[in-house]
Protein backbone atom coordinates (compact mmCIF):
# COMPACT_ATOMS: atom_id res chain seq x y z
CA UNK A 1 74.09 -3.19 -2.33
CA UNK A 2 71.79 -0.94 -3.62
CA UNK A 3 71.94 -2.02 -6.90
CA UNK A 4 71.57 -5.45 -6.48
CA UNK A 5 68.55 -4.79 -4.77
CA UNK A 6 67.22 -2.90 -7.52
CA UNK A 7 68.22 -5.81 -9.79
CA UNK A 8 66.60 -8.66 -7.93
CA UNK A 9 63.70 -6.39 -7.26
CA UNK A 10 63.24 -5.43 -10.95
CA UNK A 11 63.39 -9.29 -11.87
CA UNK A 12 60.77 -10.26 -9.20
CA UNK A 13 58.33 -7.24 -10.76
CA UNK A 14 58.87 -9.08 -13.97
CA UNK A 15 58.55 -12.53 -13.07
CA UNK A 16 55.09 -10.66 -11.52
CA UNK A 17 53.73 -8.79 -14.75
CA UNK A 18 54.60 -12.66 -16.35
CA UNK A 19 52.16 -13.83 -14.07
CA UNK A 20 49.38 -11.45 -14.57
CA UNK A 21 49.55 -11.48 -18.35
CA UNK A 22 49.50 -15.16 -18.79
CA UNK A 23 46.36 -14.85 -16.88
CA UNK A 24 44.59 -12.50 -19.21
CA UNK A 25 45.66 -14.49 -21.63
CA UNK A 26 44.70 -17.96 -20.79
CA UNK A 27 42.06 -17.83 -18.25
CA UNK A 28 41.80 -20.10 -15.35
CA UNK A 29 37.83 -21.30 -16.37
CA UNK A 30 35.83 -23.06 -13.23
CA UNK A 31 33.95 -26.14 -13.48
CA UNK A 32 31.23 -27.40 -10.61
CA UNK A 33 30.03 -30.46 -10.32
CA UNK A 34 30.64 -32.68 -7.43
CA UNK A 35 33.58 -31.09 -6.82
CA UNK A 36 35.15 -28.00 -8.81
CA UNK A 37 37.79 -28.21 -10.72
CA UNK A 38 39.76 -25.86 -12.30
CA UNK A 39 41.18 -25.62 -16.00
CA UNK A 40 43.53 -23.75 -17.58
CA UNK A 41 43.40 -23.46 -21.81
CA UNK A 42 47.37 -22.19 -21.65
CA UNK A 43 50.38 -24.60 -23.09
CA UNK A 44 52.12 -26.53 -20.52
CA UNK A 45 55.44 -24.92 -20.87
CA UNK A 46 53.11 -21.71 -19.22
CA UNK A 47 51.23 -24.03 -16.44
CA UNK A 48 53.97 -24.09 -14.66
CA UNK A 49 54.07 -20.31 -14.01
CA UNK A 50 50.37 -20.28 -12.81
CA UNK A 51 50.97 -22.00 -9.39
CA UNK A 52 51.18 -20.56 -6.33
CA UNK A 53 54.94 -21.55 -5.74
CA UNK A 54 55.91 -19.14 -8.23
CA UNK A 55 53.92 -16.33 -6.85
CA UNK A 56 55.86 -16.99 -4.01
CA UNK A 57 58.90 -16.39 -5.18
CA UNK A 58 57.91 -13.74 -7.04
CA UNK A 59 56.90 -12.06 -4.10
CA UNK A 60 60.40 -12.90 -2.02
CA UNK A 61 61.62 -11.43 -4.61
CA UNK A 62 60.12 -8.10 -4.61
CA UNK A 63 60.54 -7.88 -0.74
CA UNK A 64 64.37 -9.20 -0.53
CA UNK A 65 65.26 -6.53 -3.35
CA UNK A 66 63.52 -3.92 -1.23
CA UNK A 67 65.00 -4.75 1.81
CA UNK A 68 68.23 -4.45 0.13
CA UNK A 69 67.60 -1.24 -1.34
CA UNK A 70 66.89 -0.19 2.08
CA UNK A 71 69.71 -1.68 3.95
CA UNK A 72 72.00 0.38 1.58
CA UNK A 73 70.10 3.42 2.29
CA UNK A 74 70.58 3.30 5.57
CA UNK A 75 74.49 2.66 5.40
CA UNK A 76 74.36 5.41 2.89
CA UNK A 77 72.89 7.58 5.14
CA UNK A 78 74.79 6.93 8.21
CA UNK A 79 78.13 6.95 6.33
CA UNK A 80 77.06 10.35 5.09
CA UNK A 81 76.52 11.98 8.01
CA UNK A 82 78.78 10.41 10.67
C-alpha cells in the first residue's frame, strides 16, 4: 500500500511540475476591454493541461497518494508493535 501511494503520489507531482512549466513557457497574457479575456500563445495539444480540471486532479492526486502512504504507515506501525 505504501508503494502505490508513493506511485500515484509521484505521478500527481509530475502531472503538477507539467503544469507549472507549461506556464513559464506559454504565458497566460490578459486582455481588458469590456470584458477581459484571457489568451494563451501555447499549442492546443498543451491548452488542455492549463484548465482548472486538471489542477484538480493533479491535486487528488497528490493527497490520495499521501493518504495512502499514511494508511500503510499506520498498519505498519501497529503490526509492528502489537
Amino acid at each position: 500500500m505504501i508503494k502505490l501511494g508513493a506511485v500515484i503520489s509521484t505521478i500527481g507531482v509530475s502531472m503538477l511540475i507539467l503544469f507549472g512549466f507549461i506556464l513559464l513557457l506559454f504565458p497566460v497574457t490578459k486582455v481588458c476591454e469590456k470584458t477581459c479575456d484571457y489568451i494563451v500563445d501555447a499549442p492546443n495539444l498543451l491548452i488542455q493541461v492549463i484548465n482548472p480540471l486538471f489542477l484538480f486532479i493533479t491535486l487528488i492526486l497528490i493527497s490520495s497518494g499521501v493518504f495512502l502512504i499514511r494508511i500503510g504507515n499506520r498498519q505498519l506501525y501497529k503490526n509492528k508493535f502489537s
